[in-house]
PDB file of N, CA and C in Angstrom:
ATOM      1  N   UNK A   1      60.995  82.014 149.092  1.00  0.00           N
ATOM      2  CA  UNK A   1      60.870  82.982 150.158  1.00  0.00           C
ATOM      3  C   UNK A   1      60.034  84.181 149.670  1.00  0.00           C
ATOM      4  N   UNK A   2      60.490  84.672 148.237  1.00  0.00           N
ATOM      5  CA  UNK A   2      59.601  85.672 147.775  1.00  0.00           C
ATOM      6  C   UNK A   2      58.254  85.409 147.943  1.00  0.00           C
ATOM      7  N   UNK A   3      57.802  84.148 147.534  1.00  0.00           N
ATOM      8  CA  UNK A   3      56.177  83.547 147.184  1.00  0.00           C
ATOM      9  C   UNK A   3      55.731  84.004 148.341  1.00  0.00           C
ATOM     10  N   UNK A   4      56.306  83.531 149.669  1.00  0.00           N
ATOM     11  CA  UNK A   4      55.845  83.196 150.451  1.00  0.00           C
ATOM     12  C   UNK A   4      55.477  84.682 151.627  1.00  0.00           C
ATOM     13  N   UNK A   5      56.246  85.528 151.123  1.00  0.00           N
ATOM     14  CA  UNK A   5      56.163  87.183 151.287  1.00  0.00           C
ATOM     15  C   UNK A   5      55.007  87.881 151.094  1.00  0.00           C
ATOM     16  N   UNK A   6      54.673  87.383 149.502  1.00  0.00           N
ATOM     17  CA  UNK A   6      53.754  87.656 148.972  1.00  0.00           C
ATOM     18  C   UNK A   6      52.633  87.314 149.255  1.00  0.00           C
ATOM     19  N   UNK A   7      52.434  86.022 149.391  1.00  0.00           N
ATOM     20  CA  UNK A   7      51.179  84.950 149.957  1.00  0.00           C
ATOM     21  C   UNK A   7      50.731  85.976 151.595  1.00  0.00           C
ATOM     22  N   UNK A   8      51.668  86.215 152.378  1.00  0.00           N
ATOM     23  CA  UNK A   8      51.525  86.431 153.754  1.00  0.00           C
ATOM     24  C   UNK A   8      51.415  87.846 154.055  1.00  0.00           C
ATOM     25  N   UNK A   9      52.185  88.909 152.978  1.00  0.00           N
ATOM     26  CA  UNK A   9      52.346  90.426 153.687  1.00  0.00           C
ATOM     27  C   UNK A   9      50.836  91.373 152.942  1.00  0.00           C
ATOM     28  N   UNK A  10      49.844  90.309 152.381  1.00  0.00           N
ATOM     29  CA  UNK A  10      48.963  91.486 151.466  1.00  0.00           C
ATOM     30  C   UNK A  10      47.697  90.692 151.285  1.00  0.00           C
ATOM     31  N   UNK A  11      46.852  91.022 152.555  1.00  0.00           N
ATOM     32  CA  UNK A  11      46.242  90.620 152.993  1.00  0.00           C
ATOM     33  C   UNK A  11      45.133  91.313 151.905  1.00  0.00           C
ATOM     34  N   UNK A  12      43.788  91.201 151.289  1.00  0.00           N
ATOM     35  CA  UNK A  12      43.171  91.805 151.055  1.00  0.00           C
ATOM     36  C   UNK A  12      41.439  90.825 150.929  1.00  0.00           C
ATOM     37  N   UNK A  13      41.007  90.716 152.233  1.00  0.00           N
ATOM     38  CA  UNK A  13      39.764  89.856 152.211  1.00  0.00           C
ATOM     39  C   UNK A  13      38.493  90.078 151.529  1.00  0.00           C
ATOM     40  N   UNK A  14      38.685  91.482 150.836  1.00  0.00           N
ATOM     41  CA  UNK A  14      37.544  92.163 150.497  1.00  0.00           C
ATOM     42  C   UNK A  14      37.405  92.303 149.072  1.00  0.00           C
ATOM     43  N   UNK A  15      38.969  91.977 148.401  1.00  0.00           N
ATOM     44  CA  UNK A  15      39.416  91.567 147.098  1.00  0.00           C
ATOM     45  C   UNK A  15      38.972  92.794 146.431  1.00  0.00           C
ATOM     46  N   UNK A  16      39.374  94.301 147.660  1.00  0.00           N
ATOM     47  CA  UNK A  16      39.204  95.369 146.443  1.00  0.00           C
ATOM     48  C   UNK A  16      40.313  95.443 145.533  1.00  0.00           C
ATOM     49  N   UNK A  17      39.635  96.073 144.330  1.00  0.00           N
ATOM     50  CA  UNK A  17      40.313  96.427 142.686  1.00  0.00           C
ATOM     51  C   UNK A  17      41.308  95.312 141.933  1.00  0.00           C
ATOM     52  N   UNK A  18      40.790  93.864 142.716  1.00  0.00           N
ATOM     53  CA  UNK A  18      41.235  92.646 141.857  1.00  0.00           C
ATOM     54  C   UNK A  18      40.707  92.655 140.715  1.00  0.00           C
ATOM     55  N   UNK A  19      41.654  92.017 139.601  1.00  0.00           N
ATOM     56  CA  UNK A  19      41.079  92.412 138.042  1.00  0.00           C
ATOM     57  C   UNK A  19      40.488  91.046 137.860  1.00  0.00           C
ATOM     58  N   UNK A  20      40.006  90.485 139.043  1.00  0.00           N
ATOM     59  CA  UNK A  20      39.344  88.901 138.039  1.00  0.00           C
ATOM     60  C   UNK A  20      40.141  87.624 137.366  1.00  0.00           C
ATOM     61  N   UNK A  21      39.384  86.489 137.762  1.00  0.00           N
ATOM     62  CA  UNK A  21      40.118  85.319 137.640  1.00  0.00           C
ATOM     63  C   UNK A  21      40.330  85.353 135.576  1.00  0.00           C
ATOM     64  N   UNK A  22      39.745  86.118 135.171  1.00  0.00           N
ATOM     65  CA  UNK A  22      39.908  86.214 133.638  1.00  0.00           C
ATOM     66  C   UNK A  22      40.916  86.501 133.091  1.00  0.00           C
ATOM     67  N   UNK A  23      41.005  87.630 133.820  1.00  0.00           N
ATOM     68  CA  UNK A  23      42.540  88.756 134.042  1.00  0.00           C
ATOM     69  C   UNK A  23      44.028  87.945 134.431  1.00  0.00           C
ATOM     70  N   UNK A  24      43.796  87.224 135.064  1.00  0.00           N
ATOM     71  CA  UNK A  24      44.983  85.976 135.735  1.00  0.00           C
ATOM     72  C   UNK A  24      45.006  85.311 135.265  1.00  0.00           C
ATOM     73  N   UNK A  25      43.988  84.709 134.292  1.00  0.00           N
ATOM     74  CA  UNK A  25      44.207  83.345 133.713  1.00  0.00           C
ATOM     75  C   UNK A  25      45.373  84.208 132.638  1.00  0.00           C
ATOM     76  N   UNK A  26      44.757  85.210 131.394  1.00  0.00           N
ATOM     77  CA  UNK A  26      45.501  86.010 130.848  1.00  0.00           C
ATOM     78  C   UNK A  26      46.691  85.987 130.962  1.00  0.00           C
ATOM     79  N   UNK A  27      47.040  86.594 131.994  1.00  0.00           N
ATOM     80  CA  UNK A  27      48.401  86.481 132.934  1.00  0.00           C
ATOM     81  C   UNK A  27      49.450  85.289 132.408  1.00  0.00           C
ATOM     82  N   UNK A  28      49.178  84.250 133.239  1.00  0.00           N
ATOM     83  CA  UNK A  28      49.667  83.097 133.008  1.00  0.00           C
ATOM     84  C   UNK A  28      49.501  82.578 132.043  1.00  0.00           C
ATOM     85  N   UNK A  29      48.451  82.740 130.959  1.00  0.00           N
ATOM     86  CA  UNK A  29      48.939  81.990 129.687  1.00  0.00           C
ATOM     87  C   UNK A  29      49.952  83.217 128.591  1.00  0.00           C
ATOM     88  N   UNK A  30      50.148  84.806 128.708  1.00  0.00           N
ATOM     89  CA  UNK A  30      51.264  84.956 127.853  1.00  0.00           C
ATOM     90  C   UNK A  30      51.773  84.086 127.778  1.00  0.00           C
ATOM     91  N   UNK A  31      52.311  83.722 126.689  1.00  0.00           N
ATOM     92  CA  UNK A  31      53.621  83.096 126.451  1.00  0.00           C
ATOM     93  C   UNK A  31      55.273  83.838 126.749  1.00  0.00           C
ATOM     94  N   UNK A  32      55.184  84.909 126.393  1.00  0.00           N
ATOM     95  CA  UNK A  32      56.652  85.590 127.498  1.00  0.00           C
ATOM     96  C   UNK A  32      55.941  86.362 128.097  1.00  0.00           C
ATOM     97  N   UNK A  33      56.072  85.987 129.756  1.00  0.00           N
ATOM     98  CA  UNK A  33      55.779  86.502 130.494  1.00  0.00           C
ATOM     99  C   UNK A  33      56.695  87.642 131.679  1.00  0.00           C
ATOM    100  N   UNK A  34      57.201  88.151 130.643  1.00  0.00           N
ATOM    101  CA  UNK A  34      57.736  88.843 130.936  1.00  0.00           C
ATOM    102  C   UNK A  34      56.955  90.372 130.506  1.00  0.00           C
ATOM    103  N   UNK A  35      56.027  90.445 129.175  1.00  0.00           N
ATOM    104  CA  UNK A  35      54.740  91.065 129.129  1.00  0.00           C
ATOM    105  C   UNK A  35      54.104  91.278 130.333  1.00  0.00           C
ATOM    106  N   UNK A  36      53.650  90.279 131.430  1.00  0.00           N
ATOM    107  CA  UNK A  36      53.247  90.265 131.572  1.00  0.00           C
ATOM    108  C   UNK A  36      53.347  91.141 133.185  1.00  0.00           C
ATOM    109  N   UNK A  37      54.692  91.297 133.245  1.00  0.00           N
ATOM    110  CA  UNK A  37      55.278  92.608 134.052  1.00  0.00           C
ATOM    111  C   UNK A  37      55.059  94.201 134.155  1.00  0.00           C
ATOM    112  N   UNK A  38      54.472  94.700 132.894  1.00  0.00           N
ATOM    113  CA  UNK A  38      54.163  95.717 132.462  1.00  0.00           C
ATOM    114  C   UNK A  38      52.761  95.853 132.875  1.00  0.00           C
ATOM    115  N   UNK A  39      52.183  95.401 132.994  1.00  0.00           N
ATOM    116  CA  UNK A  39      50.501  95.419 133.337  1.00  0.00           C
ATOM    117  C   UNK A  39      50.578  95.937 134.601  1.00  0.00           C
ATOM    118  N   UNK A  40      49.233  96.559 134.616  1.00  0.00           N
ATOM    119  CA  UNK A  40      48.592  97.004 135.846  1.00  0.00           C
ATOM    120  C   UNK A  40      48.627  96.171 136.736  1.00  0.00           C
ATOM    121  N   UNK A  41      47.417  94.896 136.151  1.00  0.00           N
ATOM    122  CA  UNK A  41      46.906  94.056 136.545  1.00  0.00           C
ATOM    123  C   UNK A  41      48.499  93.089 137.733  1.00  0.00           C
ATOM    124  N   UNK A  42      49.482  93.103 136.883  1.00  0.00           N
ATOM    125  CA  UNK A  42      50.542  92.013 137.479  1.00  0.00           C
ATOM    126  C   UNK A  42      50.638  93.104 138.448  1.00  0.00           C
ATOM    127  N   UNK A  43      51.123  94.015 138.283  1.00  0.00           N
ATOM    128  CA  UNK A  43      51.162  94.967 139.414  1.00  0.00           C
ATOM    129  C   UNK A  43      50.289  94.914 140.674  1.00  0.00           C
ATOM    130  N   UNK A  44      49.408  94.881 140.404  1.00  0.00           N
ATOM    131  CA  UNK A  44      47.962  94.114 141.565  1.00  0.00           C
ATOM    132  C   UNK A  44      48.494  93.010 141.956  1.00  0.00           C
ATOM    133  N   UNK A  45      48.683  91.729 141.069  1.00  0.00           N
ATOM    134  CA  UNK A  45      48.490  90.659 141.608  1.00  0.00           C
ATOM    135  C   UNK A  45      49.624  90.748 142.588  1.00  0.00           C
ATOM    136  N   UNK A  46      51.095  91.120 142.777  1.00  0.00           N
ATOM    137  CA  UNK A  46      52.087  91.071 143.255  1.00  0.00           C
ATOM    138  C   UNK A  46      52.463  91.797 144.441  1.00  0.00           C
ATOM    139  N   UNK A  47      51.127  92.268 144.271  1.00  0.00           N
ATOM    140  CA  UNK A  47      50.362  93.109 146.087  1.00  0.00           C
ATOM    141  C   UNK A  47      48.984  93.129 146.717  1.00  0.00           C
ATOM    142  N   UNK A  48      48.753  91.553 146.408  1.00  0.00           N
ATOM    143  CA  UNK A  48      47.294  90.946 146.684  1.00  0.00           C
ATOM    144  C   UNK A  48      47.755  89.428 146.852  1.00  0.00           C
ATOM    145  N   UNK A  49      47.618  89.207 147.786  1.00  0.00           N
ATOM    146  CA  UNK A  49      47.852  87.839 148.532  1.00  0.00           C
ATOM    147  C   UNK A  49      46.634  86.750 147.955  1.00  0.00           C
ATOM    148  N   UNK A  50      45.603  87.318 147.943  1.00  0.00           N
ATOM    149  CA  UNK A  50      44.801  86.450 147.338  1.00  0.00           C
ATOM    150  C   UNK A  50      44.727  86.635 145.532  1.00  0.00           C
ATOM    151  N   UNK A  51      44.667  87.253 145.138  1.00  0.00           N
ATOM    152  CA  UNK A  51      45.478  87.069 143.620  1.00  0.00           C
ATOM    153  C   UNK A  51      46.184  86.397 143.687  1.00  0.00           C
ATOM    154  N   UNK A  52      47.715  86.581 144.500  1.00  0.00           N
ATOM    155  CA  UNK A  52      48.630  85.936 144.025  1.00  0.00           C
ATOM    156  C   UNK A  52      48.439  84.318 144.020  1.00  0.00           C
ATOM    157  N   UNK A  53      47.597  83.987 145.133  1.00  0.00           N
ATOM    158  CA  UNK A  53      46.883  82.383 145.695  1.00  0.00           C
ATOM    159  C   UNK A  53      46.625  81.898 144.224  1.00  0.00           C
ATOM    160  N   UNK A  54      45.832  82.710 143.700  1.00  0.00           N
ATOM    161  CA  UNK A  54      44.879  82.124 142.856  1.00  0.00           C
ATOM    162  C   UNK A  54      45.798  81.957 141.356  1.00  0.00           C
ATOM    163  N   UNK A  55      46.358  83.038 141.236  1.00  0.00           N
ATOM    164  CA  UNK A  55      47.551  82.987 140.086  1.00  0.00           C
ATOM    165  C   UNK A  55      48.308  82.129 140.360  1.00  0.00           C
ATOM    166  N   UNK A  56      48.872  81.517 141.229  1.00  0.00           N
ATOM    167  CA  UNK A  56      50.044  80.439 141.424  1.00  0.00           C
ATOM    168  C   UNK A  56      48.534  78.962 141.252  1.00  0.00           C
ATOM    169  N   UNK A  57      47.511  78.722 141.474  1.00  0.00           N
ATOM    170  CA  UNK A  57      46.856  77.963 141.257  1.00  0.00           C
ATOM    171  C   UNK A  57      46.545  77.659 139.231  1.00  0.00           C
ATOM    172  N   UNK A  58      46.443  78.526 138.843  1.00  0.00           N
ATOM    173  CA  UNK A  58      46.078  78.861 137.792  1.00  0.00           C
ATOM    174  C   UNK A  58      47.410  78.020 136.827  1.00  0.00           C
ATOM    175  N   UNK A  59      48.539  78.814 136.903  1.00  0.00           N
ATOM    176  CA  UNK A  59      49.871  78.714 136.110  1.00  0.00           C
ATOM    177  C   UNK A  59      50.586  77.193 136.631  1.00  0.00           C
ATOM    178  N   UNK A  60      50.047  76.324 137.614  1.00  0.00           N
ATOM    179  CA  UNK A  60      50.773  75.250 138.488  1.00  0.00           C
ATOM    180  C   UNK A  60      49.690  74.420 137.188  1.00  0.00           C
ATOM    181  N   UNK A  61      49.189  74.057 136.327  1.00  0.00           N
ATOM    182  CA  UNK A  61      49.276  73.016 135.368  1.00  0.00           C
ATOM    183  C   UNK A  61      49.648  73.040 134.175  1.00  0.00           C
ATOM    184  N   UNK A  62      50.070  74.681 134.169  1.00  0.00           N
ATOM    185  CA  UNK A  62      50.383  74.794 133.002  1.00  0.00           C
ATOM    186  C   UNK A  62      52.498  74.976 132.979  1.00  0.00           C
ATOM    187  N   UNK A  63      52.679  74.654 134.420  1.00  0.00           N
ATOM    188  CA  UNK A  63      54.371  74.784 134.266  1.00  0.00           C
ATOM    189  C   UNK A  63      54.494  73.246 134.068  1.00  0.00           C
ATOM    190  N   UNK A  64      53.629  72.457 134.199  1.00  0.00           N
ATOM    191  CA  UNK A  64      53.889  70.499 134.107  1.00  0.00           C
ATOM    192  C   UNK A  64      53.923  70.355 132.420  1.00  0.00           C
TER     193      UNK A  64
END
């Protein structure tokens, strides 16, 4: 339900002050990602619908 909050309430088509698919990959490979809470950047992604798209794309081969 959270994901899906996220995916839907943060709309941003213009992808201002996204930190980049570099920045997300980052993200998802910490290893405790719980680091990865403290960042700006997660902070963005977790109020950017399209970040978040792309971050759940990113981290979905690396949870298999």
């Amino acid at each position: 339900m959270l994901q899906k909050a996220v995916l839907s309430n943060y709309p941003n088509p213009e992808r201002i002050g996204c930190p980049g698919r570099a920045a997300l990959e980052q993200l998802a490979k910490m290893p405790d990602r719980i680091e990865a809470l403290e960042t700006a950047d997660w902070e963005h992604v977790t109020h950017c619908s399209p970040c978040y798209a792309e971050y759940l794309q990113i981290i979905e081969p690396l949870r298999r």
